[in-house]
Protein backbone atom coordinates (compact mmCIF):
# COMPACT_ATOMS: atom_id res chain seq x y z
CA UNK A 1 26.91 -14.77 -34.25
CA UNK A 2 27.59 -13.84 -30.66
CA UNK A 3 29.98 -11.64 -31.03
CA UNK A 4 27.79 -10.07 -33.90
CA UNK A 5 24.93 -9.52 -31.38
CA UNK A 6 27.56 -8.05 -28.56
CA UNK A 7 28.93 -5.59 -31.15
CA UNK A 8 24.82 -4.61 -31.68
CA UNK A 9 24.51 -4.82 -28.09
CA UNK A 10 28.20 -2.42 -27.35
CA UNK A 11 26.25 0.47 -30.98
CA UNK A 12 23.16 0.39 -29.08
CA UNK A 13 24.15 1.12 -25.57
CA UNK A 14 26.64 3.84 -26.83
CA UNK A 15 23.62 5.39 -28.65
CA UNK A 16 21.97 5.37 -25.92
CA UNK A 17 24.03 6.85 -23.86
CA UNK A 18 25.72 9.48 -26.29
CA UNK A 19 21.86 10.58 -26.48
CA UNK A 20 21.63 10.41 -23.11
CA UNK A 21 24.51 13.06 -22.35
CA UNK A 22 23.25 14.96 -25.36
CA UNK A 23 19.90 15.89 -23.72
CA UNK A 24 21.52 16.84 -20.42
CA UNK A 25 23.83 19.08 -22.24
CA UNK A 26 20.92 20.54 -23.94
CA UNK A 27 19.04 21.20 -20.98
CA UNK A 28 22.16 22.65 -19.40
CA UNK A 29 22.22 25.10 -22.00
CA UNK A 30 18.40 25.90 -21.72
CA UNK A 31 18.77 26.51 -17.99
CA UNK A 32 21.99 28.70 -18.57
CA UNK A 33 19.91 30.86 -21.25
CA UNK A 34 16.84 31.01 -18.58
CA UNK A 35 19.27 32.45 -16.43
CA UNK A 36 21.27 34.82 -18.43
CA UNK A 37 17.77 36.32 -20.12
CA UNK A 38 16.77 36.66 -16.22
CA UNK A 39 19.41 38.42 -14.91
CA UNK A 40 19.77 40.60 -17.70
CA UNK A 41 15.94 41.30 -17.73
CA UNK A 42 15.48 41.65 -14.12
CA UNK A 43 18.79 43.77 -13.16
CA UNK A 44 18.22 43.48 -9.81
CA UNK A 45 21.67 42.86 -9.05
CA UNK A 46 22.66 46.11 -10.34
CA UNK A 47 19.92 47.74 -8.42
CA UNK A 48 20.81 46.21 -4.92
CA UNK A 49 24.98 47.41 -6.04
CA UNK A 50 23.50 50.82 -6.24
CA UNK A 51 22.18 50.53 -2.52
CA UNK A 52 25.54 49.35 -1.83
CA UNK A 53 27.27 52.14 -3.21
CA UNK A 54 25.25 54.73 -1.56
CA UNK A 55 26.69 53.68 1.53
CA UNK A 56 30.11 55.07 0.65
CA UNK A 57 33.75 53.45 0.70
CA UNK A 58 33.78 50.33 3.41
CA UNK A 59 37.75 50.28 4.26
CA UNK A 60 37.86 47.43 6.95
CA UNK A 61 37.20 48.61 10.52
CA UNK A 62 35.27 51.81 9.53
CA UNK A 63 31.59 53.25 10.40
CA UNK A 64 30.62 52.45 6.74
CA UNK A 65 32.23 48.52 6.70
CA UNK A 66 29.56 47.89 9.40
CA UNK A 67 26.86 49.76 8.07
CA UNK A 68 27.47 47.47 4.77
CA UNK A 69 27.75 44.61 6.31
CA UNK A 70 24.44 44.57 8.51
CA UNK A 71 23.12 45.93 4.99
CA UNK A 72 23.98 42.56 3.34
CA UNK A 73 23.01 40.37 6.18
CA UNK A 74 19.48 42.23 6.26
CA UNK A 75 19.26 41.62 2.35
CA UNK A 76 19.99 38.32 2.16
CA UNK A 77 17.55 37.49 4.54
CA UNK A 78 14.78 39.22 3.25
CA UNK A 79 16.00 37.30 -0.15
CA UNK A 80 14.82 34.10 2.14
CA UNK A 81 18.22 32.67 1.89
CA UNK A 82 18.18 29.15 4.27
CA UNK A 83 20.83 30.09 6.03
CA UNK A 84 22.27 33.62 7.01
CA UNK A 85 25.57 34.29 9.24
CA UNK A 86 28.06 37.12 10.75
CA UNK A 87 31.16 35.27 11.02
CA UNK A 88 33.50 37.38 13.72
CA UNK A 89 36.67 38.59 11.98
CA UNK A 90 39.02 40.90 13.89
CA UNK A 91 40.61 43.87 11.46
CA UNK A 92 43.13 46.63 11.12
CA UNK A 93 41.90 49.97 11.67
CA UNK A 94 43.33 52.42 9.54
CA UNK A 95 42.13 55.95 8.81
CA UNK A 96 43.23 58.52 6.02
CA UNK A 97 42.69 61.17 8.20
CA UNK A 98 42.35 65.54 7.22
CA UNK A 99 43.34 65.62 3.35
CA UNK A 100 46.49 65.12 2.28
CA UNK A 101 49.20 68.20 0.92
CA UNK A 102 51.59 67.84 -1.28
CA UNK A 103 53.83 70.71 -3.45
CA UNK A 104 56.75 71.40 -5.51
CA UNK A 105 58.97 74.14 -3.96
CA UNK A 106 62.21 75.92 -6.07
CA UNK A 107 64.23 76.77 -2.90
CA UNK A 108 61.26 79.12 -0.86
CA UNK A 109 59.31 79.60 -4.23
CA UNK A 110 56.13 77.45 -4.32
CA UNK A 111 56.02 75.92 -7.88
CA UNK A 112 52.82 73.77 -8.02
CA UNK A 113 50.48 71.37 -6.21
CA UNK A 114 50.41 67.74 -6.33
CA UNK A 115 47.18 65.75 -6.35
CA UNK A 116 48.11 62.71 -4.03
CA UNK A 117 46.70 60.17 -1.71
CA UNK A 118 48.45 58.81 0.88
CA UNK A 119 48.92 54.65 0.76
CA UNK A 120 47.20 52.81 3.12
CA UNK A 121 48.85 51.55 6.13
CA UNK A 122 51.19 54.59 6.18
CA UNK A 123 52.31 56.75 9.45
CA UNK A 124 51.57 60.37 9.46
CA UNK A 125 54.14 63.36 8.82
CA UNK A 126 54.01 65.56 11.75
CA UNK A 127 51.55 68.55 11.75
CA UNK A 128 54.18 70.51 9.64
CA UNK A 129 54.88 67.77 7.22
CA UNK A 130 58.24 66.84 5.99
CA UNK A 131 60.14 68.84 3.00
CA UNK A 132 63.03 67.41 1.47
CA UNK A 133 65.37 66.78 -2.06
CA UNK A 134 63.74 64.52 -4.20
CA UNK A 135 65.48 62.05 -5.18
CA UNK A 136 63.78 59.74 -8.82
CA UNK A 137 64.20 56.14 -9.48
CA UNK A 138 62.60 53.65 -11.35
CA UNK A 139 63.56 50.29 -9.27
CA UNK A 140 65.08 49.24 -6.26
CA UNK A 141 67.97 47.94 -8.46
CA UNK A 142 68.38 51.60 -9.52
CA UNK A 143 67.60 52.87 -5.67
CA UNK A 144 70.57 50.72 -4.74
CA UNK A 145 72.66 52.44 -7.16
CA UNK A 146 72.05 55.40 -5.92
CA UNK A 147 71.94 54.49 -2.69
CA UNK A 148 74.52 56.98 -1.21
CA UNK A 149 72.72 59.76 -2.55
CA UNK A 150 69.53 58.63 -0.63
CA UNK A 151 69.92 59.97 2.94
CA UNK A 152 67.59 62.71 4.17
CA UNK A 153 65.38 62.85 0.89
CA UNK A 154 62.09 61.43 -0.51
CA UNK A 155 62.57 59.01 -3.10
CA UNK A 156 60.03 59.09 -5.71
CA UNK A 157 59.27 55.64 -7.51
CA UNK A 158 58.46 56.85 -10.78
CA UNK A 159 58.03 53.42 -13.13
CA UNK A 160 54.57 53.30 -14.61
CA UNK A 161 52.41 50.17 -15.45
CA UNK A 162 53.68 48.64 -18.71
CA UNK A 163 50.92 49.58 -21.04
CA UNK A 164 52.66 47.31 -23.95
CA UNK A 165 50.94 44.34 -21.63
CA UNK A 166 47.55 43.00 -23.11
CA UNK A 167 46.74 41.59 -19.16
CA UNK A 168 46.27 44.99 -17.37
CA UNK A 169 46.53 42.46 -14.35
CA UNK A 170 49.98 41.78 -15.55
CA UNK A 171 51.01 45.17 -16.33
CA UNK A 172 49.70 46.33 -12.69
CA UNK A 173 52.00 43.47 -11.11
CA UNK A 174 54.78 45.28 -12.97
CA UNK A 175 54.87 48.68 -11.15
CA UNK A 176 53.32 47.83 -7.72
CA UNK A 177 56.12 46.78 -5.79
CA UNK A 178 57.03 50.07 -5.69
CA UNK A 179 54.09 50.61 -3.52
CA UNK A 180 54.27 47.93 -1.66
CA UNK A 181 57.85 47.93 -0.35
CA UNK A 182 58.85 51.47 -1.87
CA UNK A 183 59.01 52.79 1.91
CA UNK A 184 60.90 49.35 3.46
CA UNK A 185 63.34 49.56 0.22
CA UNK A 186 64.12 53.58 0.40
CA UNK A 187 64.39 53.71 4.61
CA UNK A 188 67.33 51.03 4.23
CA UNK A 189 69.26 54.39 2.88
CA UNK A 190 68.20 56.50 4.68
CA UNK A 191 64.92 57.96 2.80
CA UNK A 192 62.68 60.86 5.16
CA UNK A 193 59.59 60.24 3.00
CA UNK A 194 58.30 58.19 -0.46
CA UNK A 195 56.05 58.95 -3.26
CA UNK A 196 55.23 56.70 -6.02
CA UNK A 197 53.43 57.26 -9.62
CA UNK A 198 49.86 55.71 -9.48
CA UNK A 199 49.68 52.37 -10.36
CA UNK A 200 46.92 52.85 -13.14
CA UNK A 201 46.64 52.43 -16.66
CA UNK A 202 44.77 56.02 -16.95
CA UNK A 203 46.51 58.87 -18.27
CA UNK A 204 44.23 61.44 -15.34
CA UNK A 205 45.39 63.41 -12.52
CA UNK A 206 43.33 60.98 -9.98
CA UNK A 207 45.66 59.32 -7.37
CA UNK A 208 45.29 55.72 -6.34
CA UNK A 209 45.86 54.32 -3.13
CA UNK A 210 46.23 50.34 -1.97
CA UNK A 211 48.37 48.95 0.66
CA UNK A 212 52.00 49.40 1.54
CA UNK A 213 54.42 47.46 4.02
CA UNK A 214 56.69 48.27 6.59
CA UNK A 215 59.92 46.25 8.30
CA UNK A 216 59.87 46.03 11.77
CA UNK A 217 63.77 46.22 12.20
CA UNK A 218 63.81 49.57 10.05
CA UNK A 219 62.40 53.50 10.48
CA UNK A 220 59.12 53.57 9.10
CA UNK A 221 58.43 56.79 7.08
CA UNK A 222 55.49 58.39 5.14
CA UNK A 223 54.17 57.14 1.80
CA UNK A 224 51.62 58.69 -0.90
CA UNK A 225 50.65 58.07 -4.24
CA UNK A 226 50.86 61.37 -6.81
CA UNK A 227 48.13 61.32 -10.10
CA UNK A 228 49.63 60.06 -13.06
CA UNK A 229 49.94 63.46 -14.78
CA UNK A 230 51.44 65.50 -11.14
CA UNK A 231 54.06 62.46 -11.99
CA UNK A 232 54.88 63.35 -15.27
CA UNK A 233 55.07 67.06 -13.77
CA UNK A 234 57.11 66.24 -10.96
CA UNK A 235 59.61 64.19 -12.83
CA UNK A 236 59.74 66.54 -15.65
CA UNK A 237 61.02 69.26 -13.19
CA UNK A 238 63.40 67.10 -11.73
CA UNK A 239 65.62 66.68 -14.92
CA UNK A 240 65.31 70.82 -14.84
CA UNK A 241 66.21 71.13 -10.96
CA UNK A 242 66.97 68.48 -9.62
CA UNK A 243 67.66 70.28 -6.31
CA UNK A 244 63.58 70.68 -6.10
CA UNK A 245 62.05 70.50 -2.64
CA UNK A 246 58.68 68.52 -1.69
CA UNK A 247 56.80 69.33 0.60
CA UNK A 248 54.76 66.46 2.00
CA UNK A 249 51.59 66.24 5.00
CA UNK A 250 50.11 63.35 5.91
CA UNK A 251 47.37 62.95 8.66
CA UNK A 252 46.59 58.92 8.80
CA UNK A 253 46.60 57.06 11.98
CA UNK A 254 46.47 53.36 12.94
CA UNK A 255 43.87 52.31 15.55
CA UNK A 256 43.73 48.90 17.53
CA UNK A 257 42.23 46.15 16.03
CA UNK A 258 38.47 46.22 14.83
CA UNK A 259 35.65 43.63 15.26
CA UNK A 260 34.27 43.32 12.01
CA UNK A 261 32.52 40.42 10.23
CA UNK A 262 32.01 37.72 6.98
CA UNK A 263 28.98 37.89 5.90
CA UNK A 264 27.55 34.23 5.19
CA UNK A 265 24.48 33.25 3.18
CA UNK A 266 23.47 30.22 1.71
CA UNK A 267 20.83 27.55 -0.08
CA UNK A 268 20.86 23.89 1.20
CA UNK A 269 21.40 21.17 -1.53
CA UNK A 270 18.88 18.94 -1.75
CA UNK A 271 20.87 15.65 -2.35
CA UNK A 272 24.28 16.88 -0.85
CA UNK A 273 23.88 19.48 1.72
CA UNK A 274 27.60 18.67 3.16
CA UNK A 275 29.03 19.21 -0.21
CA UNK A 276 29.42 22.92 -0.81
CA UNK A 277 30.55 25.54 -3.35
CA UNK A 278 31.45 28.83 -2.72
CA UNK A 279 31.31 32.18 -4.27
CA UNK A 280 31.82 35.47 -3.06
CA UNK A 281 34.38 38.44 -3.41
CA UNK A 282 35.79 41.06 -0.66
CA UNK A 283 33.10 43.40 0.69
CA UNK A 284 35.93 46.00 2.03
CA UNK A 285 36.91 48.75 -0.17
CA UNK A 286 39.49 51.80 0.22
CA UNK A 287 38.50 54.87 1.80
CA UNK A 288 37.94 56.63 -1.84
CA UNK A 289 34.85 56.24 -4.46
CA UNK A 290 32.48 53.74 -3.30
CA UNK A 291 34.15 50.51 -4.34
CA UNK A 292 31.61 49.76 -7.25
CA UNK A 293 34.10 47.34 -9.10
CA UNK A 294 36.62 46.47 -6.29
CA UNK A 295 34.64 44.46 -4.95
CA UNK A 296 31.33 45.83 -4.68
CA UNK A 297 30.17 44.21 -7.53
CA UNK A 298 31.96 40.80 -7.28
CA UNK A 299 30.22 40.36 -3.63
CA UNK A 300 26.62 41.53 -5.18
CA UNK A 301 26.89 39.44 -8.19
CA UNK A 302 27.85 36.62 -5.91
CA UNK A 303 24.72 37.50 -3.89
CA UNK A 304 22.53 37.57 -6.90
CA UNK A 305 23.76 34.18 -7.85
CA UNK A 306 21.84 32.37 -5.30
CA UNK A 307 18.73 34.80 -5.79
CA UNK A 308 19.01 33.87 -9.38
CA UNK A 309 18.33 29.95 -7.86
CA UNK A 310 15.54 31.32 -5.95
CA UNK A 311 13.70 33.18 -8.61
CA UNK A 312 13.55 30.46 -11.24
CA UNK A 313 12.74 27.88 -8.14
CA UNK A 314 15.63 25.76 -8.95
CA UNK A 315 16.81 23.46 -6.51
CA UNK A 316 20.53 22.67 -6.22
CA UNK A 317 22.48 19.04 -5.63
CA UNK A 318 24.91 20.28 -3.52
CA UNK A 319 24.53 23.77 -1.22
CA UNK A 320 25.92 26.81 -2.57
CA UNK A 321 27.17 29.35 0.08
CA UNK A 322 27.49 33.32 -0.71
CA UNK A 323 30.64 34.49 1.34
CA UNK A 324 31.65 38.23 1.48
CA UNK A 325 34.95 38.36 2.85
CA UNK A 326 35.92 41.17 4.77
CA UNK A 327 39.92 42.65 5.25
CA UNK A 328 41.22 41.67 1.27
CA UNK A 329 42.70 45.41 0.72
CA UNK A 330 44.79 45.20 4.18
CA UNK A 331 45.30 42.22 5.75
CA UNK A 332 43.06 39.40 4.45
CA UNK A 333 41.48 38.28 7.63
CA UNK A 334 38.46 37.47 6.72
CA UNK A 335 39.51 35.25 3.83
CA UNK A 336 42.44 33.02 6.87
CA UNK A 337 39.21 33.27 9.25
CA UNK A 338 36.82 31.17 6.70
CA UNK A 339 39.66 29.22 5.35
CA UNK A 340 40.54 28.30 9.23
CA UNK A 341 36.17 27.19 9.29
CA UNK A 342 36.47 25.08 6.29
CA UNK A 343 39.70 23.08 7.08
CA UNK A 344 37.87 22.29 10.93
CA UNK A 345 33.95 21.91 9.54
CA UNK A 346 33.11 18.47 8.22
CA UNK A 347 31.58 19.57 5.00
CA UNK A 348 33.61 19.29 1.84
CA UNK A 349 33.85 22.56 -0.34
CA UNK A 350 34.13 21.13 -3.68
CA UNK A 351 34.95 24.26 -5.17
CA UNK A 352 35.06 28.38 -4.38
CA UNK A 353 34.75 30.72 -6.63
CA UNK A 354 36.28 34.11 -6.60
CA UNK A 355 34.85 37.49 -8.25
CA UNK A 356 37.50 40.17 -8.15
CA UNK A 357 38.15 41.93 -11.17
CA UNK A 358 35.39 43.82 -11.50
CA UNK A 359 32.18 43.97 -13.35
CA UNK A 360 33.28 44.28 -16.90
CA UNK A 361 31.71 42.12 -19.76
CA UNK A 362 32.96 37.56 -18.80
CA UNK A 363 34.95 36.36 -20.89
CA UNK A 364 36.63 33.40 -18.84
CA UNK A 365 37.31 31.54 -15.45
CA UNK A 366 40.80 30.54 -14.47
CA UNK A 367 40.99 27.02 -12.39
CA UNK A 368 43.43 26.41 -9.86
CA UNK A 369 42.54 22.35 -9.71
CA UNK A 370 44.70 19.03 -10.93
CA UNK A 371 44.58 18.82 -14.96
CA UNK A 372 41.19 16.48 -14.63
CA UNK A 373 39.46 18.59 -13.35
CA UNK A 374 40.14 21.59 -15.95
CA UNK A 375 39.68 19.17 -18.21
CA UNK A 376 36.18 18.48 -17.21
CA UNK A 377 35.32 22.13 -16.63
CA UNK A 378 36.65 23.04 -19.88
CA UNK A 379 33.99 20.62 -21.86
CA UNK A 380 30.99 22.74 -20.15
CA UNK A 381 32.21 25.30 -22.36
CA UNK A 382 28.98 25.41 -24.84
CA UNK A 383 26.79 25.98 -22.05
CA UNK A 384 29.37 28.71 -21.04
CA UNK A 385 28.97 30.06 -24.36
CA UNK A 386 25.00 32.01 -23.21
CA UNK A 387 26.53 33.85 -20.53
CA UNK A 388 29.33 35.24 -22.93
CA UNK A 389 32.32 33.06 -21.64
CA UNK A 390 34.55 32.27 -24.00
CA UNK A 391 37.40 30.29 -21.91
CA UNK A 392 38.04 28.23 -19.38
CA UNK A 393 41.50 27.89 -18.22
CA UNK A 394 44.62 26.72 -15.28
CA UNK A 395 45.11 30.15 -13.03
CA UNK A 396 44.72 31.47 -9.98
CA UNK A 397 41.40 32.15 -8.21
CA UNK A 398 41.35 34.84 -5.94
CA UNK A 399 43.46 36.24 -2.77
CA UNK A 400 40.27 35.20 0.02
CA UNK A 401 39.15 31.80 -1.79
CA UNK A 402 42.93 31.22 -1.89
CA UNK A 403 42.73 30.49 1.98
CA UNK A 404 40.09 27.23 1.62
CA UNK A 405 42.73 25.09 1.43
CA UNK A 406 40.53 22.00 1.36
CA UNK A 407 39.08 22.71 -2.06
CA UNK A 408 39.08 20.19 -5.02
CA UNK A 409 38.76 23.63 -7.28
CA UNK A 410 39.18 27.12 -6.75
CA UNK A 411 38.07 29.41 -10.03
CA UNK A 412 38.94 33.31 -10.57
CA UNK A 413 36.01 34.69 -12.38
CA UNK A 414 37.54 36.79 -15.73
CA UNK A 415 35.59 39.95 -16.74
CA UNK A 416 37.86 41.83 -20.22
CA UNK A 417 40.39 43.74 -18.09
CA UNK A 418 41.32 46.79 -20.59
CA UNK A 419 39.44 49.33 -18.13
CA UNK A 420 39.92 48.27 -14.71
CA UNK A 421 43.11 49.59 -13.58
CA UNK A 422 41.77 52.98 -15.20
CA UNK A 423 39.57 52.76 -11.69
CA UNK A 424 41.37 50.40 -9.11
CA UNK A 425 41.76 51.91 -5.73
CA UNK A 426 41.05 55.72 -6.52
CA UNK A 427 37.57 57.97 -6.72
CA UNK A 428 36.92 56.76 -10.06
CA UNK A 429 35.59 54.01 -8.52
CA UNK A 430 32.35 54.91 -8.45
CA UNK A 431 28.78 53.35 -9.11
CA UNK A 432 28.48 55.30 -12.45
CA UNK A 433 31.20 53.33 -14.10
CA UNK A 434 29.31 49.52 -14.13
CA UNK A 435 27.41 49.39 -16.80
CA UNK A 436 24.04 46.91 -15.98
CA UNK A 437 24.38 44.68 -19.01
CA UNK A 438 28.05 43.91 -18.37
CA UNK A 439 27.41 43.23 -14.83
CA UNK A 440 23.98 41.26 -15.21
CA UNK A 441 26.05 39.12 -17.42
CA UNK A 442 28.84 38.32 -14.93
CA UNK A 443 26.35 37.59 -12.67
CA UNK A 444 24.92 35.13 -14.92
CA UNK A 445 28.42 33.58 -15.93
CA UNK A 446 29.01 32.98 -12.41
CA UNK A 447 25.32 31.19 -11.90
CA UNK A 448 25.76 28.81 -14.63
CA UNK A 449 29.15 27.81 -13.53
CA UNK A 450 27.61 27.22 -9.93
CA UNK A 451 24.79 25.34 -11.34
CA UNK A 452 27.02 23.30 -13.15
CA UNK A 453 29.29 22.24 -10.35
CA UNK A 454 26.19 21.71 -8.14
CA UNK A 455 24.73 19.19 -10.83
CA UNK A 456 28.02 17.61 -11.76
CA UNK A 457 30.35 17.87 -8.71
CA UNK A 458 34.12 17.33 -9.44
């Protein structure tokens, strides 16, 4: 009989509690629709990136970075944020300069044009540019081959993205070491100059830029990126003549150090202030379009995020802190600066999250946490499922969250990829190109997840 009445007692408590857990997963879900239907209602996210974009391109240490940044500060007060900050972050200063030439010469006949951009962090020509042999490779295995061949000429890095790859992400980490280290690996052989094929998954004529590297203990030399199609030319030609002649100017300069900032907003939790959870993205850009999905977008949806709390007056556990990082493109600083605060401040960031890859319609997050943690993310997925998100899963976050060491979980928010790399880093970049549904919705995939973590905690 007793254990007959414990086995009553064991059905009726798990009822209890498997209703329980029911009816706060259902009113998870109901506050996740509330704020999907919101954001996508309201678009006032996608109104304030517009402001943003109007501004111009924010590369770090520029006019335009500052103007941006006191833009954010002033909007996030006037939001009625509880907190707002400028967190001090010194930056390189690096500046395109007069536009860039490029052309194709047969001996002294001029043949054609190129349409390039020079990569960022690269030394000048001088004021009559460099003309050389060109010399075509498509990796620094080949360039090694061919290494005695290299002296005096500009090599030209001709490998394009792998468009086989469903990740574009992937297929952009398969052709951008040439830009990267194109200029350390050719100057080992003696290279004069490099150009590289765009790393983009667009078949256009529009050059993208992004940051390159030099070695200290070798000659540093010029670098540019040529438009997908002026590559095709170019190497086209070469199997013709390959005694061709570039001709290439470059007017970019490096500057002392900049003081730029972080901009910091947040909302206080009401049960666990000291306990917070970040989101954000980088709020520099390159010098070309405006930046609308690299990173414009990530840093406004991260903004709306905590206006999204404000509107519908709900009150969060733990606090939930907007951070736009400045310095991702070139140097990162602001990203070490705020990792650097978080490992000395006695608050505990329970998670960061990262928005990066622009504002294209959610479809996941990536975790970088211990397998218990996924594990518990992952069974949030219904309430996921009204801000589009079909996936959680283990990956990597984000280059500036990646610095809060301290963090029990650091998420990469996923928008589909298929388009992004058509804009990455060039002019296309451009306010025109987000689409107001797509990025309402990422906005509101990001809010539920930082509701979530805010009721649950890891």
């Amino acid at each position: 009989m007793l254990k007959f009445s414990l086995l009553i007692s064991l059905f009726f408590l798990s009822t209890v509690l498997s209703f329980a857990q029911n009816e706060k997963i259902n009113n998870y879900i109901s506050v996740a629709d509330t704020l999907t239907k919101t954001a996508l209602r309201d678009r006032k996210g996608y109104d304030w990136l517009k402001e943003l974009c109007e501004i111009g391109p924010r590369l770090s240490g520029s006019e335009n970075s500052l103007k941006a940044i006191f833009w954010a500060e002033n909007k996030m007060k006037q939001l009625g944020f509880d907190s707002v900050w400028l967190q001090p972050v010194m930056v390189p200063h690096w500046e395109r300069g007069e536009k860039e030439f490029c052309a194709v010469y047969n001996g002294n006949n001029f043949v054609r044009e190129l349409n390039i951009l020079a990569l960022g962090g690269s030394i000048s020509t001088d004021k009559n540019g460099i003309t050389a042999n060109v010399i075509e490779v498509k990796s620094f295995d080949e360039l090694k081959q061919k290494s005695s061949d290299v002296k005096g000429k500009i090599v030209f890095f001709s490998r394009p993205i792998d468009q086989g790859l469903i990740n574009t992400f992937s297929g952009y980490g398969s052709a951008v070491d040439q830009r990267v280290y194109g200029a350390i690996e050719a100057a080992k052989y003696g290279a004069v100059g490099v150009v590289i094929r765009s790393v983009t998954t667009k078949y256009d004529n529009v050059p993208h830029t992004g940051v390159m590297l030099y070695a200290d203990s070798l000659p540093r030399i010029p670098a540019a990126a040529i438009g997908y199609l002026d590559s095709d030319f170019l190497s086209e030609q070469l199997k013709i003549n390959p005694e061709l002649l570039l001709k290439l100017r470059l007017n970019c300069r490096t500057f002392e150090d900049a003081p730029s900032f972080n901009v910091i907003g947040e909302i206080k939790g009401t049960q666990l202030p000291d306990e917070v959870i970040v989101v954000g993205g980088h709020f520099d850009s390159w010098d070309v379009g405006c930046g609308a999905h690299d990173d414009g977008a990530g840093c406004i949806q991260s903004m709306e995020v905590l206006d999204l709390f404000k509107r519908l007056h709900i009150k969060p556990k733990r606090t939930i802190r907007c951070v736009l990082f400045i310095n991702e493109e070139n140097g990162s600083r602001g990203g070490i600066e705020y990792g650097k605060f978080a490992l000395s401040s006695s608050e505990k960031h329970i998670a960061a999250i990262e928005a990066d890859r622009g504002a294209f319609t959610p479809v996941g997050f990536y975790v970088d946490s211990d397998s218990l943690t996924i594990d518990k993310i992952s069974r949030w997925l219904p309430v996921f499922e009204k801000a589009s998100i079909e996936w959680i899963k283990k990956g990597g976050s984000g280059v500036d969250v990646s610095k809060i060491k301290n963090a029990k979980a650091l998420l990469g928010f996923v928008p589909d990829d298929q388009r992004y790399m058509d804009l990455h880093h060039s002019a296309n970049d451009v306010f025109e190109e987000v689409h107001p549904r797509e990025f309402e919705l990422g906005t509101a995939a990001m809010a539920v997840m930082v509701y979530l973590l805010s009721e649950e905690g890891l």
